[in-house]
Protein backbone atom coordinates (compact mmCIF):
# COMPACT_ATOMS: atom_id res chain seq x y z
CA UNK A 1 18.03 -40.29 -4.01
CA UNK A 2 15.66 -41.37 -1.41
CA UNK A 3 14.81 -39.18 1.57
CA UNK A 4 15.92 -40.46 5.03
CA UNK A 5 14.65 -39.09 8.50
CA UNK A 6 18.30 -38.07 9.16
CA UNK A 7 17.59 -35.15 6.72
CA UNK A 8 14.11 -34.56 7.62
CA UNK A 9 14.18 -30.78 8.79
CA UNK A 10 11.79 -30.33 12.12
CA UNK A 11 12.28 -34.08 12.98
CA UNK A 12 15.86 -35.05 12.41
CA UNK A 13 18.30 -33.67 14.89
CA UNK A 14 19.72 -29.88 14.25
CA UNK A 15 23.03 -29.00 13.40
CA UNK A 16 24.40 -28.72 17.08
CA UNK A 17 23.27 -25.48 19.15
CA UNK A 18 27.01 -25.31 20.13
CA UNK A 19 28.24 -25.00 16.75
CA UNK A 20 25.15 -22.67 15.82
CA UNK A 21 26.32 -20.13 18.68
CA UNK A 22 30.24 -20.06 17.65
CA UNK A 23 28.85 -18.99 14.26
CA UNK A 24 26.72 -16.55 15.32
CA UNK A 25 29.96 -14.66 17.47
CA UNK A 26 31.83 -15.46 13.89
CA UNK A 27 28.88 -13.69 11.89
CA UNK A 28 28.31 -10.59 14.60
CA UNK A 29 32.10 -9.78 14.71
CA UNK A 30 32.26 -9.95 10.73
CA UNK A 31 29.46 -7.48 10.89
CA UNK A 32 27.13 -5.25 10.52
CA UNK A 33 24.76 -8.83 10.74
CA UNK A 34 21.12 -7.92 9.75
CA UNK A 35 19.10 -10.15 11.94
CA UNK A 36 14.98 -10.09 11.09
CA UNK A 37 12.56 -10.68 13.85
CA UNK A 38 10.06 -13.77 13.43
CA UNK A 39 6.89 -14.78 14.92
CA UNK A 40 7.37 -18.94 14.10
CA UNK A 41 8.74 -21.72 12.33
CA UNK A 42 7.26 -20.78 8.78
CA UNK A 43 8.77 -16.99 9.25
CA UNK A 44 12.19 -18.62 10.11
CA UNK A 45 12.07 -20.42 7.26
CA UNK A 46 11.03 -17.41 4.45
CA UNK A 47 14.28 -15.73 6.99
CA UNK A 48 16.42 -18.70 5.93
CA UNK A 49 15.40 -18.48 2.16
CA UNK A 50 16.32 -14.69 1.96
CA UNK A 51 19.46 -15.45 2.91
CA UNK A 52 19.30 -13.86 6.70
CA UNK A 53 22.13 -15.62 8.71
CA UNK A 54 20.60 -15.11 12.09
CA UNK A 55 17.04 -14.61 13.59
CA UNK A 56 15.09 -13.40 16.76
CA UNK A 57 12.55 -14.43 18.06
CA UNK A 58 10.70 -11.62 19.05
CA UNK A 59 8.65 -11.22 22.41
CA UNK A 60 6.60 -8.57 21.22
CA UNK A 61 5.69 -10.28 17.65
CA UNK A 62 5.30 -13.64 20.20
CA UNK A 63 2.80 -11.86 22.21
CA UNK A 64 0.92 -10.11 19.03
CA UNK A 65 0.61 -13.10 16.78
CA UNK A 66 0.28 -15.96 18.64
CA UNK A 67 -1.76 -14.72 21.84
CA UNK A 68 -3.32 -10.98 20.34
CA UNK A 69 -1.81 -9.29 23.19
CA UNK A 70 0.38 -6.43 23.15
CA UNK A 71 3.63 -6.75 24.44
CA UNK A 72 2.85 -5.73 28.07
CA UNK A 73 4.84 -8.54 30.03
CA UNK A 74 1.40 -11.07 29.93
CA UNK A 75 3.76 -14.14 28.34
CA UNK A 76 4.98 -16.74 30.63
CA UNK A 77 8.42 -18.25 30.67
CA UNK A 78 6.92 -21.78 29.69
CA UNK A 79 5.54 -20.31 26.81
CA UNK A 80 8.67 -18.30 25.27
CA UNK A 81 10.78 -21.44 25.83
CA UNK A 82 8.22 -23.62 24.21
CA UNK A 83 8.23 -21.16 21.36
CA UNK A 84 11.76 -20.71 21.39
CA UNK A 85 12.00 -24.72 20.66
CA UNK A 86 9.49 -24.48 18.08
CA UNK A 87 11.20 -22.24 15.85
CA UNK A 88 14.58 -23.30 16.36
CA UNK A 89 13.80 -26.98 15.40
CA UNK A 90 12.66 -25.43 12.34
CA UNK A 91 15.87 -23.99 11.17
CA UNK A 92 19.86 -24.14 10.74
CA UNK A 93 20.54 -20.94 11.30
CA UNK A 94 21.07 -18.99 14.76
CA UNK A 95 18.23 -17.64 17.00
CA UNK A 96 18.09 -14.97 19.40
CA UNK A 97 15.60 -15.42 22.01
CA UNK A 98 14.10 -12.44 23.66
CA UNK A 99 14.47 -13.85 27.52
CA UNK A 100 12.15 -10.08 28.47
CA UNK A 101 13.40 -9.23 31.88
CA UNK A 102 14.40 -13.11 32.75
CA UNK A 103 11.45 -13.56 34.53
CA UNK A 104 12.75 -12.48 38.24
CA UNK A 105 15.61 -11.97 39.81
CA UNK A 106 19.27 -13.46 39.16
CA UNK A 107 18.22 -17.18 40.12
CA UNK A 108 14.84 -16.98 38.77
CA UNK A 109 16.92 -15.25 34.95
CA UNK A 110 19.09 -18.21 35.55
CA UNK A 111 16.46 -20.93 35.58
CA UNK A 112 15.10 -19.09 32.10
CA UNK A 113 18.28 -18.80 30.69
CA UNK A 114 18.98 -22.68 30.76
CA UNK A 115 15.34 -23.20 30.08
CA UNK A 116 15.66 -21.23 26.69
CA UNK A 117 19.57 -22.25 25.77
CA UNK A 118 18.17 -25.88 25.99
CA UNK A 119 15.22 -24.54 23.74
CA UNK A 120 18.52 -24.32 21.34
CA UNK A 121 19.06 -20.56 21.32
CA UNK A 122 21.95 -19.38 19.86
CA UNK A 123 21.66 -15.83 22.36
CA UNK A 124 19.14 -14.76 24.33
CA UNK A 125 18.38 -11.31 25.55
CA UNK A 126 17.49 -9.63 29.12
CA UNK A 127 16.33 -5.95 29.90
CA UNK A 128 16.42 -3.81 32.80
CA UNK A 129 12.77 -3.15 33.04
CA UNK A 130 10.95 -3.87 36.14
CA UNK A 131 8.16 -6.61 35.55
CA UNK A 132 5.60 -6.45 34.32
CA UNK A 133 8.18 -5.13 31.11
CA UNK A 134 6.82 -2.50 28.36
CA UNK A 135 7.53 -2.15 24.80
CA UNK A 136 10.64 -0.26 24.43
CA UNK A 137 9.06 2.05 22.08
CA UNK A 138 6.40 2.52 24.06
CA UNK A 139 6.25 6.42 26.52
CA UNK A 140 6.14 4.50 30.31
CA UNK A 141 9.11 2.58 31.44
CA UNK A 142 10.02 1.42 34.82
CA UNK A 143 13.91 0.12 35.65
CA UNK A 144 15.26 -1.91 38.25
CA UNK A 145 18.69 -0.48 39.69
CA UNK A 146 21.50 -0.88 37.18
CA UNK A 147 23.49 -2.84 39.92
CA UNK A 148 20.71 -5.17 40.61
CA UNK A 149 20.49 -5.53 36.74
CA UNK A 150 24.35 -6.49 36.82
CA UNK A 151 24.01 -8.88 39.82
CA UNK A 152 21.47 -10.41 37.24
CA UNK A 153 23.46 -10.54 34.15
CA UNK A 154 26.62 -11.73 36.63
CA UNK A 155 23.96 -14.70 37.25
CA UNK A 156 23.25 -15.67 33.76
CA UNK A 157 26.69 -15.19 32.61
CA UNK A 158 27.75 -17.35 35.35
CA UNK A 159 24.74 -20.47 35.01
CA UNK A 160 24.82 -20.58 31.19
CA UNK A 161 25.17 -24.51 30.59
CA UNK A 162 27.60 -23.34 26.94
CA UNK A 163 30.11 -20.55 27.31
CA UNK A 164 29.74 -20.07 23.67
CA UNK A 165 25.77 -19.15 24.20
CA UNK A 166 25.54 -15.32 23.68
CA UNK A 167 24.11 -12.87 26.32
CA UNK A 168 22.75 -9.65 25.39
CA UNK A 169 21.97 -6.77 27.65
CA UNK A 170 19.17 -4.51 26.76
CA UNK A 171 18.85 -1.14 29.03
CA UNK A 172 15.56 1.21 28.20
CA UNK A 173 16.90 3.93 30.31
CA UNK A 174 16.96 6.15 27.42
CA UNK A 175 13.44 6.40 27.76
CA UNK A 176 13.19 6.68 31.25
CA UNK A 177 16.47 8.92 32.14
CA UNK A 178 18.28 9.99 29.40
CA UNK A 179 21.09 8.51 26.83
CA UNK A 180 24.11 9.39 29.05
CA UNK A 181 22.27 7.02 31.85
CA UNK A 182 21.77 4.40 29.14
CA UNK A 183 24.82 4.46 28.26
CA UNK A 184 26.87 4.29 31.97
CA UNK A 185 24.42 1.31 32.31
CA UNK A 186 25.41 -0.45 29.22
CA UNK A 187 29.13 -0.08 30.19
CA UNK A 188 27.97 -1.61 33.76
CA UNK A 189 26.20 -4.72 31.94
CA UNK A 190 29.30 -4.92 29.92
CA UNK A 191 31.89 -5.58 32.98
CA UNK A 192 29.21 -8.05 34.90
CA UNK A 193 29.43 -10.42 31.68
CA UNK A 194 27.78 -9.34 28.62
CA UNK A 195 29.00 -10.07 25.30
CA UNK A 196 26.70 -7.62 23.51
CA UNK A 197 25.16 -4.49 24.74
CA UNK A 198 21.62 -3.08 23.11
CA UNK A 199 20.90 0.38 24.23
CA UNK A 200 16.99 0.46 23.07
CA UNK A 201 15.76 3.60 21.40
CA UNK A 202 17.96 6.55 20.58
CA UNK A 203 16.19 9.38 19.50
CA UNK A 204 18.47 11.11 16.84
CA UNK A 205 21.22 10.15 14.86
CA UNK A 206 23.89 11.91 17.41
CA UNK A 207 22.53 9.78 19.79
CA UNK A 208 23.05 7.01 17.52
CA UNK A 209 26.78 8.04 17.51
CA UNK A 210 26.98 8.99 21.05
CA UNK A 211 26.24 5.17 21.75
CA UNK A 212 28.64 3.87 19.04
CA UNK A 213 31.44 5.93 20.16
CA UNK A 214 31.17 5.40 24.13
CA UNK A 215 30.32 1.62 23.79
CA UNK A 216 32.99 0.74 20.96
CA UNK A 217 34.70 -2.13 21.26
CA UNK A 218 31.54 -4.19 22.19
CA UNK A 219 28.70 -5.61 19.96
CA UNK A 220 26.24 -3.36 19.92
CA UNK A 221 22.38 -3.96 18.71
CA UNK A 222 20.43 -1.54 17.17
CA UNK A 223 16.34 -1.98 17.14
CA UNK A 224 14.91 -0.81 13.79
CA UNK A 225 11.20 -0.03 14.13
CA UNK A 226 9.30 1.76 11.89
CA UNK A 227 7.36 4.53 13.02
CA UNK A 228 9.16 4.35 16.02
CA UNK A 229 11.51 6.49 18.52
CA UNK A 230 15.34 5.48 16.57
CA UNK A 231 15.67 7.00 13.18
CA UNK A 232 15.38 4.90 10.15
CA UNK A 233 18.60 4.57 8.45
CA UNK A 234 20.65 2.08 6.34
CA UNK A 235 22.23 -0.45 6.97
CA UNK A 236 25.73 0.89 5.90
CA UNK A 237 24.89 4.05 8.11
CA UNK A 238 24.32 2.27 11.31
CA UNK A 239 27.34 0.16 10.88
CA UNK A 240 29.04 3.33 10.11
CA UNK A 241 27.72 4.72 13.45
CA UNK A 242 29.33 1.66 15.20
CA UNK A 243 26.46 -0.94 15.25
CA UNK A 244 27.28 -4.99 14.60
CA UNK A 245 23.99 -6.08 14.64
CA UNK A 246 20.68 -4.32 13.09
CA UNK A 247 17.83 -5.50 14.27
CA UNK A 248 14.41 -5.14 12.73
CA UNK A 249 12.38 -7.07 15.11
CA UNK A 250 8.61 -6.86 13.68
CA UNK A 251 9.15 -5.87 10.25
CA UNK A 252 8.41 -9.27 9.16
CA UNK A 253 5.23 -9.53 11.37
CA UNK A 254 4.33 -6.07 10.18
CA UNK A 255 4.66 -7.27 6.68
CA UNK A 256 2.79 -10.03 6.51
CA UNK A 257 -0.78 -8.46 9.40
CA UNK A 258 -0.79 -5.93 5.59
CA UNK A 259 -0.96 -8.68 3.02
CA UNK A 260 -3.33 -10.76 5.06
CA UNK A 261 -5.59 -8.00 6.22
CA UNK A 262 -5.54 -6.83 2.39
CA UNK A 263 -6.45 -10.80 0.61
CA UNK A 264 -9.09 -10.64 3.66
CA UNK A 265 -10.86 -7.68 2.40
CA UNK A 266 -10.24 -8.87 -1.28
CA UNK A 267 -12.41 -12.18 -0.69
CA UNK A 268 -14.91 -10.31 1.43
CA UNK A 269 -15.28 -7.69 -1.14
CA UNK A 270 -15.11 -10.37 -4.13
CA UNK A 271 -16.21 -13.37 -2.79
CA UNK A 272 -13.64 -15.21 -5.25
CA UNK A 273 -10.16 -15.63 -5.17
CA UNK A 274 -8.99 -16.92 -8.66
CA UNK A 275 -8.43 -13.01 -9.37
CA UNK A 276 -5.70 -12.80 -6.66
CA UNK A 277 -3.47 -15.68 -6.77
CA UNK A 278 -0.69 -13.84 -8.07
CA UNK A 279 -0.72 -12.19 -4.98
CA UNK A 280 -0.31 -14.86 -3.19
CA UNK A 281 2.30 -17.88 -2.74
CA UNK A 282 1.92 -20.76 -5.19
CA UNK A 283 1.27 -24.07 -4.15
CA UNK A 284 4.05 -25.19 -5.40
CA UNK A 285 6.01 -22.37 -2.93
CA UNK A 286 4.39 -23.52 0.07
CA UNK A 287 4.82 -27.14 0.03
CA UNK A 288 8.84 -26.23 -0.71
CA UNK A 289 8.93 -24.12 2.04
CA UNK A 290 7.89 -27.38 4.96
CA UNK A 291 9.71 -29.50 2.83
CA UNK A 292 6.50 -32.02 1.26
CA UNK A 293 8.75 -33.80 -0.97
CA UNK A 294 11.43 -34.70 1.38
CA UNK A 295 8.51 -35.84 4.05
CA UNK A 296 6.76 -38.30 1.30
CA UNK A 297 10.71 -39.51 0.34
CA UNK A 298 11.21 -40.53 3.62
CA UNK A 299 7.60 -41.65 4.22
CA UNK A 300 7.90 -44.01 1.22
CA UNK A 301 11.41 -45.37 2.74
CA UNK A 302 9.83 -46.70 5.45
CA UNK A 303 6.48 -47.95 3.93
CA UNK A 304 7.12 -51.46 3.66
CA UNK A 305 7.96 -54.42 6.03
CA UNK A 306 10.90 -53.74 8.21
CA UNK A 307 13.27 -56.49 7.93
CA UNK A 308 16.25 -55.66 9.78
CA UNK A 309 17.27 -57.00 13.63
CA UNK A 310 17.54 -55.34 16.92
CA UNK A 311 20.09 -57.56 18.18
């Protein structure tokens, strides 16, 4: 059957951003929901052939692999929602967008939030870092005042163009106070609108539980990163602890800088690279993976004379 542009993924319109977000709520509350982090519209795509049913699109990996910056605050709102689009054009499945600390204050959060929900994010995510925002697993933090982070949230919740669009709350005041202040702030975030809460970096597994326990009855995120401050655990055992979504953010990113940086030192070294195609995706992979034959279908649909009417 011949390839139309109606089918064309990237070019043909996505399944509606509306629908996309009531399955993500559907998908979070069925739980735990294991969501991987990509960096663009390729990694969504190896996400949506593992069989992920969510994604994030993640500020730090945005900052590291498409700029070489670290994830210091340097990205612009422009650029996330730009990226934002990219990637979720790409795919059929759900993406949160990290929103950072929305840019400002409650109007100027507002302004990104609709700028990224119309980017078609299924969620997008604010902190309560003061700007310019750190990596969470980094050792210096600096927080606004929880109620100025609420009066934020309260904003979003409130200018949000979809009711259905998710908001999540991330609070860093573990590193900065301690997890019983993380987790009075989370319970604050909770009551000025959010639908998910994502206390960033417990350090033990009792803190792990602490957070499940005191926040239950809420989605709750927790950020997987290796060699990081949260203990690596299962999947099972964090859902166990009270955690809907599991989040590895950069694992993907992480991945993938290894098996480069590895074929890089292989041709170097060799100077060939017949000896490490197996190591590598086949052509044949590749091409599936942006859809080649579907594009040349289509393209061959429309190669000829068009003889219809505009009337």
């Amino acid at each position: 059957m011949q390839q139309t542009v109606a089918g064309l993924p990237g070019l043909a319109a996505a399944s509606s951003a509306h629908q996309r977000r009531l399955a993500l709520r559907e998908r979070m509350a069925s739980g735990p929901l294991v969501v991987p982090g990509v960096t663009d519209a390729l990694g969504v795509r190896l996400a949506e052939r593992a069989g992920f049913q969510a994604a994030y699109a993640t500020g730090a990996g945005l900052a590291n692999a498409q700029f070489g910056l670290p994830d210091v605050g340097l990205i612009s709102l422009p650029e996330v929602a730009d990226h934002a689009e990219r990637i979720a054009s790409a795919t059929e499945l759900p993406l949160v967008v990290d929103a950072d600390t929305g840019f400002g204050g409650p109007l100027m959060a507002v302004r990104a939030a609709r700028m990224i929900e119309r980017a078609g994010a299924a969620a997008l995510q604010i902190e309560d870092q003061e700007m310019p925002k750190r990596c969470g697993h980094f050792d210096t933090h600096a927080l606004i005042p929880a109620e100025h982070m609420a009066s934020k949230i309260a904003a979003v919740r409130e200018g949000l163009e979809d009711a259905a669009t998710v908001l999540i709350a991330r609070t860093d005041a573990r590193s900065v106070h301690d997890i019983e202040e993380a987790i009075q702030r989370a319970k604050l975030y909770a009551r000025a609108g959010a639908d998910v809460l994502f206390v960033e970096a417990p350090r033990t597994v009792e803190e792990l539980r602490m957070v499940g326990n005191e926040l239950a009855g809420t989605p709750l995120v927790v950020n997987v990163v290796e060699g990081g401050k949260t203990p690596l655990l299962g999947v099972g055992e964090y859902a166990d602890l009270g955690f809907d979504v599991v989040l590895f953010a950069n694992f993907l990113m992480r991945a993938l800088m290894r098996a480069g940086h590895d074929a890089l030192r292989h041709l170097a070294a060799a100077g060939e690279t017949s000896s490490y195609t197996a190591k590598i995706a086949s052509w044949e992979e590749r091409q599936g993976l942006v859809h080649l034959a579907d594009f040349m279908s289509a393209e061959a649909a429309y190669d000829q004379p068009w003889i219809g009417s505009v009337s």
